[in-house]
N, C-alpha and C. Protein backbone atom coordinates (compact mmCIF):
# COMPACT_ATOMS: atom_id res chain seq x y z
N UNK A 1 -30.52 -17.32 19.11
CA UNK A 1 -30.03 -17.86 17.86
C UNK A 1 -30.42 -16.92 16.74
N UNK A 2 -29.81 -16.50 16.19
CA UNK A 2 -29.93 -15.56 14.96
C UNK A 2 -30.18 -16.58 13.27
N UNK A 3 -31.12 -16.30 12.98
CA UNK A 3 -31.46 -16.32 11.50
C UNK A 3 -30.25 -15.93 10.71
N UNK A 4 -31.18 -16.59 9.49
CA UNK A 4 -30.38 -16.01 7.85
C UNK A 4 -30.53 -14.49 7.79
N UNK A 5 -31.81 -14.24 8.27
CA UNK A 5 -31.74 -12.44 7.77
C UNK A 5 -30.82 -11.80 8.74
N UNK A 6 -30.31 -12.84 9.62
CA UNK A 6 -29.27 -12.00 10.61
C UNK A 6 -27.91 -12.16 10.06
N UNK A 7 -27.42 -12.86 9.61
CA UNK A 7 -26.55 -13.40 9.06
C UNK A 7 -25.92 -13.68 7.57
N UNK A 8 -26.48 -13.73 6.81
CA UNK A 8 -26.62 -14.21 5.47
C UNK A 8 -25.79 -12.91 4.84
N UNK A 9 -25.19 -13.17 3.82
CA UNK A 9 -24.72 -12.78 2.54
C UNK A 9 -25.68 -12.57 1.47
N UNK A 10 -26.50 -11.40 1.05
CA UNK A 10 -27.29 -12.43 0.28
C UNK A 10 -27.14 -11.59 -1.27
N UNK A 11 -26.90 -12.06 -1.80
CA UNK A 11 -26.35 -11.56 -3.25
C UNK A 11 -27.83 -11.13 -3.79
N UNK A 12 -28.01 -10.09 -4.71
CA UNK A 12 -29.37 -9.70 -5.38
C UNK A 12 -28.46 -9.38 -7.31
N UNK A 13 -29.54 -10.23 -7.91
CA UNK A 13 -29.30 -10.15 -9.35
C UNK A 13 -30.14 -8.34 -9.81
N UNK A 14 -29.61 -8.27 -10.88
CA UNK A 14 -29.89 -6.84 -11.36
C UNK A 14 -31.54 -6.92 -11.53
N UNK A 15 -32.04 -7.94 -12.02
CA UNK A 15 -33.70 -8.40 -11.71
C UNK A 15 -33.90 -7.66 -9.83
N UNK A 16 -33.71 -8.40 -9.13
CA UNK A 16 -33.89 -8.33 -7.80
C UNK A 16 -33.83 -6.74 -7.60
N UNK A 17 -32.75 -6.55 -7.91
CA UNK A 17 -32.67 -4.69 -7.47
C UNK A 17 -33.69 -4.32 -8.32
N UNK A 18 -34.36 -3.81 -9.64
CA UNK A 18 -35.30 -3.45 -9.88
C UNK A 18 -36.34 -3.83 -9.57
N UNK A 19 -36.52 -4.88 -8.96
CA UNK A 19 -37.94 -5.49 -8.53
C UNK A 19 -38.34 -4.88 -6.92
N UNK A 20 -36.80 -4.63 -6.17
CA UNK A 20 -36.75 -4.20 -4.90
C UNK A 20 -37.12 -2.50 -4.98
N UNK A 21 -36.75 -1.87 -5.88
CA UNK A 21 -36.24 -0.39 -6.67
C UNK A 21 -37.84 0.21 -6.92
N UNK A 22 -38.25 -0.85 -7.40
CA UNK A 22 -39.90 -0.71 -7.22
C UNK A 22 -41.16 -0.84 -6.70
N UNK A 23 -40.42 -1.40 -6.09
CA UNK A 23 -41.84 -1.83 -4.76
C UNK A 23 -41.64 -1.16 -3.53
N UNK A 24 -40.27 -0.42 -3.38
CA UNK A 24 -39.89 0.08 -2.07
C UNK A 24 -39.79 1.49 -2.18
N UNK A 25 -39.25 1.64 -3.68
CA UNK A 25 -39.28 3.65 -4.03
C UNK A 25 -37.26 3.33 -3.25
N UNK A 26 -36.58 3.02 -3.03
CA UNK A 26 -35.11 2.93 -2.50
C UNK A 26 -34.61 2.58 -3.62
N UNK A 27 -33.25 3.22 -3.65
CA UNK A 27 -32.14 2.73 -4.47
C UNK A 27 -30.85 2.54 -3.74
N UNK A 28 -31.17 2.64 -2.34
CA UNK A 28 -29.37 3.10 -1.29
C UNK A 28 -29.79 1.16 -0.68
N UNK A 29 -29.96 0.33 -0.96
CA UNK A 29 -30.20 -0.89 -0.36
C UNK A 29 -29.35 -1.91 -0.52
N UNK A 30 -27.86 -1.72 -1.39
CA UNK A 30 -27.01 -2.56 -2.15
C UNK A 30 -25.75 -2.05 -2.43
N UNK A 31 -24.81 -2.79 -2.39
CA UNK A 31 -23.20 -2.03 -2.64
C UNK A 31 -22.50 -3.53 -3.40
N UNK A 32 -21.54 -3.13 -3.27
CA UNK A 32 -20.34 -3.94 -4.09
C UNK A 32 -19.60 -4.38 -2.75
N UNK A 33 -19.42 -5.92 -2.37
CA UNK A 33 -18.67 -5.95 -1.25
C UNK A 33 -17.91 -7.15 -1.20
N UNK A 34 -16.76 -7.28 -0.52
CA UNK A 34 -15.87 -8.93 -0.80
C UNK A 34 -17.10 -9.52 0.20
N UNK A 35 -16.93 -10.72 0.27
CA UNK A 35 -17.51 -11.77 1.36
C UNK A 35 -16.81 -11.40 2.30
N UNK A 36 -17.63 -11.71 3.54
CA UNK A 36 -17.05 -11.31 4.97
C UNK A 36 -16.57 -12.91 5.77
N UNK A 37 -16.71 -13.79 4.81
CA UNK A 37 -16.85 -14.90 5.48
C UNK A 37 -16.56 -16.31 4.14
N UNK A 38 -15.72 -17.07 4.29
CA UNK A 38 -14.85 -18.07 3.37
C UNK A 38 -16.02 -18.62 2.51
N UNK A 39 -16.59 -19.06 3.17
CA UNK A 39 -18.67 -19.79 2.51
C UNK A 39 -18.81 -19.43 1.33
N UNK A 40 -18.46 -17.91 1.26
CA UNK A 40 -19.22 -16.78 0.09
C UNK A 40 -18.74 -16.91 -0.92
N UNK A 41 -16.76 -17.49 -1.00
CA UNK A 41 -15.97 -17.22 -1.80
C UNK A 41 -16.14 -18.29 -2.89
N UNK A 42 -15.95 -17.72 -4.14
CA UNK A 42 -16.72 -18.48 -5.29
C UNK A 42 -15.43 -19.64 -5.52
N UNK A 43 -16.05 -20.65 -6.01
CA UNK A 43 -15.42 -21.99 -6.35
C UNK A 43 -16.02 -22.28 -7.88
N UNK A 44 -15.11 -23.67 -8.19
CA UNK A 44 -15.50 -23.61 -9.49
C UNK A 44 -16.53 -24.89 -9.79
N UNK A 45 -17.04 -25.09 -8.56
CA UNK A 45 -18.12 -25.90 -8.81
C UNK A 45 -19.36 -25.45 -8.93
N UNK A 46 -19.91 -24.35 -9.41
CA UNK A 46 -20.55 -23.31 -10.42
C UNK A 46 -20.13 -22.35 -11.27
N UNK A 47 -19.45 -23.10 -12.31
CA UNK A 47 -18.90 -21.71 -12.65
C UNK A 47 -19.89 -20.71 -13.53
N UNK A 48 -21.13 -21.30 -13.54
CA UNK A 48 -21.76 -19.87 -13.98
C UNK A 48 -21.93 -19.06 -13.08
N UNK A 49 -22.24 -19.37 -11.49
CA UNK A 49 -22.43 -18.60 -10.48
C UNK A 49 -20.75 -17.66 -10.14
N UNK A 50 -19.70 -18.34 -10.75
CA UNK A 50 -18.65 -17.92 -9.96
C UNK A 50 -18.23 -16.77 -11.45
N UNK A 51 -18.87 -17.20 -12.78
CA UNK A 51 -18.34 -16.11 -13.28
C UNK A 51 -19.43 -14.64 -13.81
N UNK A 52 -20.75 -14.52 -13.14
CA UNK A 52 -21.82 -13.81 -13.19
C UNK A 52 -22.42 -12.85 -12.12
N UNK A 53 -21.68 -13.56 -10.67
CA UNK A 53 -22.16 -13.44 -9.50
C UNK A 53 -20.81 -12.22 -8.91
N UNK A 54 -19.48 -12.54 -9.63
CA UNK A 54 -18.69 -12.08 -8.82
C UNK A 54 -17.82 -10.91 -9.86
N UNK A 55 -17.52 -9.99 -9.16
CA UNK A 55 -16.89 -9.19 -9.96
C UNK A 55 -14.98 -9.26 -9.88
N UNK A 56 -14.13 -9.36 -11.23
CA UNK A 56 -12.93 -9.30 -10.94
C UNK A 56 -11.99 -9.11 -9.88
N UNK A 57 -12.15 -8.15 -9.20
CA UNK A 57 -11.81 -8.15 -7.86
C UNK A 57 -12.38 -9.02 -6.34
N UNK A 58 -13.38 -9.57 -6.84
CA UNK A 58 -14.04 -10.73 -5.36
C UNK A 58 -15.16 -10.06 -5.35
N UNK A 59 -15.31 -8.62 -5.42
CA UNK A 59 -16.56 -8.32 -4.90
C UNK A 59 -17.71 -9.11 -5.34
N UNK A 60 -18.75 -8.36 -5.19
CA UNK A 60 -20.24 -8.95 -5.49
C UNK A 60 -21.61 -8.03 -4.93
N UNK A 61 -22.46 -8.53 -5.85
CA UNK A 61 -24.00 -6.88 -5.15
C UNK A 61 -24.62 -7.87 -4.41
N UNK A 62 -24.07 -7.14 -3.28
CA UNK A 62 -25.27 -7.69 -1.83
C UNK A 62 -26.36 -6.84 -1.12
N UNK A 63 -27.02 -7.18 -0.64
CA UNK A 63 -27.64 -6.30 0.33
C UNK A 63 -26.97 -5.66 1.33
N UNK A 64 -27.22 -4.59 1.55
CA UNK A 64 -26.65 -3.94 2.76
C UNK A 64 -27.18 -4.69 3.81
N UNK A 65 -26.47 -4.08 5.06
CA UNK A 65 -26.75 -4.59 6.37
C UNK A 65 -27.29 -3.32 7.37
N UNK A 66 -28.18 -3.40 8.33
CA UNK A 66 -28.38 -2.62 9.20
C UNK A 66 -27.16 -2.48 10.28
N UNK A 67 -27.03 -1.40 11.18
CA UNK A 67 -26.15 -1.56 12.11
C UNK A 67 -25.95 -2.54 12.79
N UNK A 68 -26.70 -3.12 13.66
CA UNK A 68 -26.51 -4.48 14.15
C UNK A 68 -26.27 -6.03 13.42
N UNK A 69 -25.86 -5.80 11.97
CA UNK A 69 -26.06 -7.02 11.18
C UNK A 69 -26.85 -7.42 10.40
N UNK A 70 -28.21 -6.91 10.53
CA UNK A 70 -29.29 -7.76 10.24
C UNK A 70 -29.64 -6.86 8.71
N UNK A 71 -30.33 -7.77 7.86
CA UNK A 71 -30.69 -7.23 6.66
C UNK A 71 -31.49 -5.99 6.68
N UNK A 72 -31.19 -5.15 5.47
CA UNK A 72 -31.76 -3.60 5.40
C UNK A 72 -33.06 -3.71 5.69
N UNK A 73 -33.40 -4.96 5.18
CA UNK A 73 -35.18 -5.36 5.20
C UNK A 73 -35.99 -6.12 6.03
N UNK A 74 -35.31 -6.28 7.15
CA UNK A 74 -35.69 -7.38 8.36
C UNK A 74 -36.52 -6.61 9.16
N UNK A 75 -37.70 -6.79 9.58
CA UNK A 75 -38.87 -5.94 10.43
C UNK A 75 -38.50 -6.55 11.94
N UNK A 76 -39.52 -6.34 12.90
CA UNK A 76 -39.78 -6.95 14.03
C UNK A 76 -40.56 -8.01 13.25
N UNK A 77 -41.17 -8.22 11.93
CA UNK A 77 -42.17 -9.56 11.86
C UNK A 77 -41.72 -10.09 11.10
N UNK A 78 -40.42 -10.06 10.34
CA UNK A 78 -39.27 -10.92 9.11
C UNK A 78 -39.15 -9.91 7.80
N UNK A 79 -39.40 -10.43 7.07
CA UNK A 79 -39.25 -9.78 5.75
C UNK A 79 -40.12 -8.71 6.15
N UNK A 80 -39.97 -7.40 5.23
CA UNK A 80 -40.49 -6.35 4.76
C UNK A 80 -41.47 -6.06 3.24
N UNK A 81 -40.26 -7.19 2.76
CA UNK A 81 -41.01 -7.37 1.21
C UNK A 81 -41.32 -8.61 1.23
N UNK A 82 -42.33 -8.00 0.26
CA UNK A 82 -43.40 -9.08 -0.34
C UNK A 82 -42.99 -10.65 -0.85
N UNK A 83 -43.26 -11.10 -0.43
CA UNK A 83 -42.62 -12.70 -1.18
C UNK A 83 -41.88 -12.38 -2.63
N UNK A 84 -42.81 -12.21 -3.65
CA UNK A 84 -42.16 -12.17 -4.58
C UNK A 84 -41.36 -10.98 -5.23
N UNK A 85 -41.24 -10.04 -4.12
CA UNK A 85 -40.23 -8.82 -4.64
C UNK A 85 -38.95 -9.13 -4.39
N UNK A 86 -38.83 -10.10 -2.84
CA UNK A 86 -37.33 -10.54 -2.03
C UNK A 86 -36.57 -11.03 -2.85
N UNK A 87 -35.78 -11.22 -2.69
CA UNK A 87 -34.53 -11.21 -3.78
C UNK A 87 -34.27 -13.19 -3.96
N UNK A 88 -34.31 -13.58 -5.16
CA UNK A 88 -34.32 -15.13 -5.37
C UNK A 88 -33.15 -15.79 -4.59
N UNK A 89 -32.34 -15.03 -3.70
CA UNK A 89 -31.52 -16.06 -3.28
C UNK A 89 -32.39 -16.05 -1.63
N UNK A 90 -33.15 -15.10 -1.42
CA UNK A 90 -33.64 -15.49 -0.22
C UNK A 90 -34.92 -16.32 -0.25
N UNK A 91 -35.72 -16.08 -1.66
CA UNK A 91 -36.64 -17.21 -1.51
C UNK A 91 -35.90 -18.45 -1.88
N UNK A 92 -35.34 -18.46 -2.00
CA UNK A 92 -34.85 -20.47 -2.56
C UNK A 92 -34.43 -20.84 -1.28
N UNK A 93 -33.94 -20.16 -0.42
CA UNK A 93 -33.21 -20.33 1.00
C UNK A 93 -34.72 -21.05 1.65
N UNK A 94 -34.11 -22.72 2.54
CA UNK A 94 -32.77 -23.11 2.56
C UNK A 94 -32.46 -24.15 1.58
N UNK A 95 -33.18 -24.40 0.11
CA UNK A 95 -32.83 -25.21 -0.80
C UNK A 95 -31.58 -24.96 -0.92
N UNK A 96 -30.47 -25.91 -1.50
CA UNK A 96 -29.23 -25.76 -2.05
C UNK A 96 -29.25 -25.90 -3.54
N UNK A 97 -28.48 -25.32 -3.98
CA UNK A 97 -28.78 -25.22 -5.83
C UNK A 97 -27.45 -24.72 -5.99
N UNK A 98 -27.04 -25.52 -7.60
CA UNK A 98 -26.58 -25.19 -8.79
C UNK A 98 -27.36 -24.68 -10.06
N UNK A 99 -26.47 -24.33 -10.77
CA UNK A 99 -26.59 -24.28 -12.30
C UNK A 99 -27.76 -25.78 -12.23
N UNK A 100 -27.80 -26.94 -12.30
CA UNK A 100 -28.04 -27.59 -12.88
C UNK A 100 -29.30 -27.99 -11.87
N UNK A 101 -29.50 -27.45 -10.89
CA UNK A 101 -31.13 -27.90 -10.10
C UNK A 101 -31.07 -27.72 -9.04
N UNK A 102 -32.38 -27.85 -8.02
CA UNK A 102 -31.69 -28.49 -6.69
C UNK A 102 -31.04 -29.48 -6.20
N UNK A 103 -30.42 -29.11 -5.23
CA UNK A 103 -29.76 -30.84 -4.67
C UNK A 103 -30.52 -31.34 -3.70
N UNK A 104 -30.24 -32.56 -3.36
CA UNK A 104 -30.90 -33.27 -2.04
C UNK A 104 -29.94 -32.67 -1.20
N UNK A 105 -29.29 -32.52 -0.30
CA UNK A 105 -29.12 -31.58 0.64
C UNK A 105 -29.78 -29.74 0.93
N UNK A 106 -30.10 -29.57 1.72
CA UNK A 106 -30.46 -28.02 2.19
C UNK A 106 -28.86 -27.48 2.54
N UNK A 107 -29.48 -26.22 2.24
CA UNK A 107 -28.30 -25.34 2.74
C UNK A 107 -28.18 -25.38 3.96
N UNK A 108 -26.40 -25.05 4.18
CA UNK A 108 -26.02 -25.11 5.51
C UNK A 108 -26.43 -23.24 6.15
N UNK A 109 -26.25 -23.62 7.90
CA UNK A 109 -26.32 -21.89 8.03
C UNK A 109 -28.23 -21.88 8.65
N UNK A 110 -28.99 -22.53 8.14
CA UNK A 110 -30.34 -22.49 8.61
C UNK A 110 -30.30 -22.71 10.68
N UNK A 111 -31.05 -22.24 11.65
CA UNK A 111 -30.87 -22.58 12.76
C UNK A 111 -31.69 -23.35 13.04
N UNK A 112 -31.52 -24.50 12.59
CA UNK A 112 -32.24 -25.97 13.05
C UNK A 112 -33.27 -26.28 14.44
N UNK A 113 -32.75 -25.20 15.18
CA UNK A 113 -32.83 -25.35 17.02
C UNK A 113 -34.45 -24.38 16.99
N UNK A 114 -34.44 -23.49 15.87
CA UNK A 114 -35.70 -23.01 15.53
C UNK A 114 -36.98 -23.51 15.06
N UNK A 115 -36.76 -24.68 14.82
CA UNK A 115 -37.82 -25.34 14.31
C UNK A 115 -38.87 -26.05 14.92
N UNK A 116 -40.02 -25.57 15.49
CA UNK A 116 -40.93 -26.27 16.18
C UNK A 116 -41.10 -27.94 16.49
N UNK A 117 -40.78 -28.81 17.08
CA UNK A 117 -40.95 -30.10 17.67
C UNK A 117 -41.56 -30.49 16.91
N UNK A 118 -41.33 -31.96 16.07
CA UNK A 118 -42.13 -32.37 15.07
C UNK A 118 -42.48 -31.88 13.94
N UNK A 119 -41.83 -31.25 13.63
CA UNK A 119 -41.65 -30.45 12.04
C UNK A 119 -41.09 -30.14 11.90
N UNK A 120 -40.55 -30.83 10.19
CA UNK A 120 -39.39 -30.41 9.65
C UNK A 120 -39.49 -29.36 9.13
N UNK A 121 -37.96 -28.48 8.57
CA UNK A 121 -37.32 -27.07 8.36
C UNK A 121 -38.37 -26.40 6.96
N UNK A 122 -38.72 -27.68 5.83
CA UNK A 122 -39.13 -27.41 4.89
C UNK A 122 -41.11 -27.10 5.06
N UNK A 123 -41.13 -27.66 5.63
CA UNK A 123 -42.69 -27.21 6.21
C UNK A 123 -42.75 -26.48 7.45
N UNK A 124 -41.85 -26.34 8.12
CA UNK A 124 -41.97 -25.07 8.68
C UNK A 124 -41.56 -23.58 8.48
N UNK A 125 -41.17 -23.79 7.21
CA UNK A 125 -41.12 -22.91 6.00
C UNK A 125 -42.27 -22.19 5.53
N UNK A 126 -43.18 -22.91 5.00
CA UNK A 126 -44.13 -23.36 4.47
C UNK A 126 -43.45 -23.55 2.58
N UNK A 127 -42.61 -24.00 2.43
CA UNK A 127 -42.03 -23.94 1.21
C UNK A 127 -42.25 -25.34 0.30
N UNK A 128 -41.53 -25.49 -0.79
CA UNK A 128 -41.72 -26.49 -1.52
C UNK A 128 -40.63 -26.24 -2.71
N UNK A 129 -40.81 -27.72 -3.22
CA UNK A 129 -39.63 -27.69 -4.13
C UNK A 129 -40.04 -27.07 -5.49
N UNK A 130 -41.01 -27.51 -5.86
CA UNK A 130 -41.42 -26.54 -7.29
C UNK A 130 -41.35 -24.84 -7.15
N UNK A 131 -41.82 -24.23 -6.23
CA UNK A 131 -41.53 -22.59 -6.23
C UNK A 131 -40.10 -22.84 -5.92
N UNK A 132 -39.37 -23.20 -5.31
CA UNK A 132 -37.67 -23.38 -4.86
C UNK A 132 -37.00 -23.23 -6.17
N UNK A 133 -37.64 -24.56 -7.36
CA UNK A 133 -36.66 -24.84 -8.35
C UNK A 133 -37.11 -23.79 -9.77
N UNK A 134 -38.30 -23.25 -9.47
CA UNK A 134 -38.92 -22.32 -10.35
C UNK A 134 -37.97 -20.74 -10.22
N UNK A 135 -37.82 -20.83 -9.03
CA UNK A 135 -37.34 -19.33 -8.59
C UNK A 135 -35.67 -19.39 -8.74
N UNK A 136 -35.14 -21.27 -8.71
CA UNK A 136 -33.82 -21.43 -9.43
C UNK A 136 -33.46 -20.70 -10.65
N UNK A 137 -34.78 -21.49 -11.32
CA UNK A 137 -34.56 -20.87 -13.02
C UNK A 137 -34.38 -19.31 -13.10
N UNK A 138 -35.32 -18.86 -12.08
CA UNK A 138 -35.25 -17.34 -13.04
C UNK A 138 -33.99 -16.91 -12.30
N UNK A 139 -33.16 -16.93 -10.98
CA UNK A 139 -32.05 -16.71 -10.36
C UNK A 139 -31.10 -16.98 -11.85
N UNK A 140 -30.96 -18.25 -12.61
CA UNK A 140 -30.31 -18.44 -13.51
C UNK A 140 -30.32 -17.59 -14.84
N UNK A 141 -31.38 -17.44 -15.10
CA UNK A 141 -32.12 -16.39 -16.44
C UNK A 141 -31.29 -14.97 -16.05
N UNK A 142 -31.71 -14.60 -14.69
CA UNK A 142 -31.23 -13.15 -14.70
C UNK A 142 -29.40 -13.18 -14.57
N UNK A 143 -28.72 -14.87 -13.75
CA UNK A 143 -27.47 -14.39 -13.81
C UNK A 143 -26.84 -14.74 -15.62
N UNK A 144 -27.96 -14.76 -16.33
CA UNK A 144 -27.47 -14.92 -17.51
C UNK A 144 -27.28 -13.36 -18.33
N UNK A 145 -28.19 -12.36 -17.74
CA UNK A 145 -28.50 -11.43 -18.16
C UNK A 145 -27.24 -10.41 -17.61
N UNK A 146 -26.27 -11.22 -16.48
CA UNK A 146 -25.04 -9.78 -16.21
C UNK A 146 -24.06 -9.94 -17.06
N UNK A 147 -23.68 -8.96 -16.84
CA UNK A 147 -21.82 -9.29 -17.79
C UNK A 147 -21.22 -10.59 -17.14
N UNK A 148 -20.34 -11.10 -17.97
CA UNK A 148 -19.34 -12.27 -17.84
C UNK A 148 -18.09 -11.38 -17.05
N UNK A 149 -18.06 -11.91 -15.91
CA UNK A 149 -16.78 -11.76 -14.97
C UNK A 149 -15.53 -12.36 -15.11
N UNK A 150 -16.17 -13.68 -15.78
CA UNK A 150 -14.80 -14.60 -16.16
C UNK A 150 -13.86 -14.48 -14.87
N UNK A 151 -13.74 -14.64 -13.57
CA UNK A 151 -13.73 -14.75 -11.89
C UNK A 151 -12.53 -15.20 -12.16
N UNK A 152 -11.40 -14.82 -13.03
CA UNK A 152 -10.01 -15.48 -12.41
C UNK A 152 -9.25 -15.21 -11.68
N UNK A 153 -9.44 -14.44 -10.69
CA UNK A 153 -9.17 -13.66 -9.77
C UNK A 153 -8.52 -14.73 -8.62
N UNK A 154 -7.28 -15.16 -8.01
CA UNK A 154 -6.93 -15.91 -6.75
C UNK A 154 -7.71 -15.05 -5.73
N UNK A 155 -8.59 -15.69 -4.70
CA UNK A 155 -9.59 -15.43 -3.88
C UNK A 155 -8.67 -16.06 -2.73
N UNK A 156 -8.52 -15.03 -1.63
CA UNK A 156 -7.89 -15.18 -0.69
C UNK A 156 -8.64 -15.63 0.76
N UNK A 157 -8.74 -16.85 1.63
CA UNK A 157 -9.46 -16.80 2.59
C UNK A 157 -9.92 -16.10 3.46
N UNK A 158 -11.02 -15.59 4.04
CA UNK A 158 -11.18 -14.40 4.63
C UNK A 158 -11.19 -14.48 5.74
């Protein structure tokens, strides 16, 4: 069963790339890319996310991928970076969030089948909702800080 770092889309705010830019000495870790997958494609039930996150044409700054899929930054032991250098959409993961907070649902996409017997996803995390909804805000702060995309772009299923 493959993980999020195997799988995931994971968008990095212009915060994230300098925070990554500096702790790693790399700048080749990120491109401009459509979604590879319908999930990704922005809706207008964020539209700050759908008009900050995405560029006129669909694209969007993601992380690159290694050859086999897996994130530029995925070790044999998970992340590479430091908790707080990783990019805020991977620490909030698997909270689900808007503009306006978390929700009571988790994100979909987590592999459930991974989770040790008798413990749930969020403590076998070791996570919590205050760093989750803290690391919301600043995800929000910095997508306040890109240009306005204004996303009117018809987004075609992928």
């Amino acid at each position: 069963m493959k993980t999020c770092c195997q799988t995931a889309e994971v968008f990095v705010t212009l915060g994230d790339v300098q925070r990554i830019e500096q702790e790693s000495g790399r700048d080749d870790f990120h491109e401009l890319r459509q979604p590879d997958h319908a999930i990704y494609l922005p809706d207008d039930s964020d539209p700050v996310w759908r008009d900050k996150a995405f560029q006129p044409d669909g694209s969007r700054r993601v992380l690159k991928r290694q050859a086999n899929g897996d994130c530029t930054f995925l070790g044999p032991q998970g992340c590479v970076l430091p908790l707080e250098i990783r990019p805020l959409i991977c620490r909030i993961y698997p909270f689900d969030y808007d503009a306006g907070g978390l929700l009571d649902d988790l994100a979909r996409g987590c592999p459930l089948e991974l989770v040790q017997p008798g413990m749930e996803l969020i403590e076998e995390l070791d996570m919590n909702r205050i760093d989750a909804e803290r690391w919301r805000q600043q995800l929000y702060a910095e997508l306040a800080l890109e240009p306005d995309q204004s996303c009117k772009t018809d987004f075609q299923s992928v």
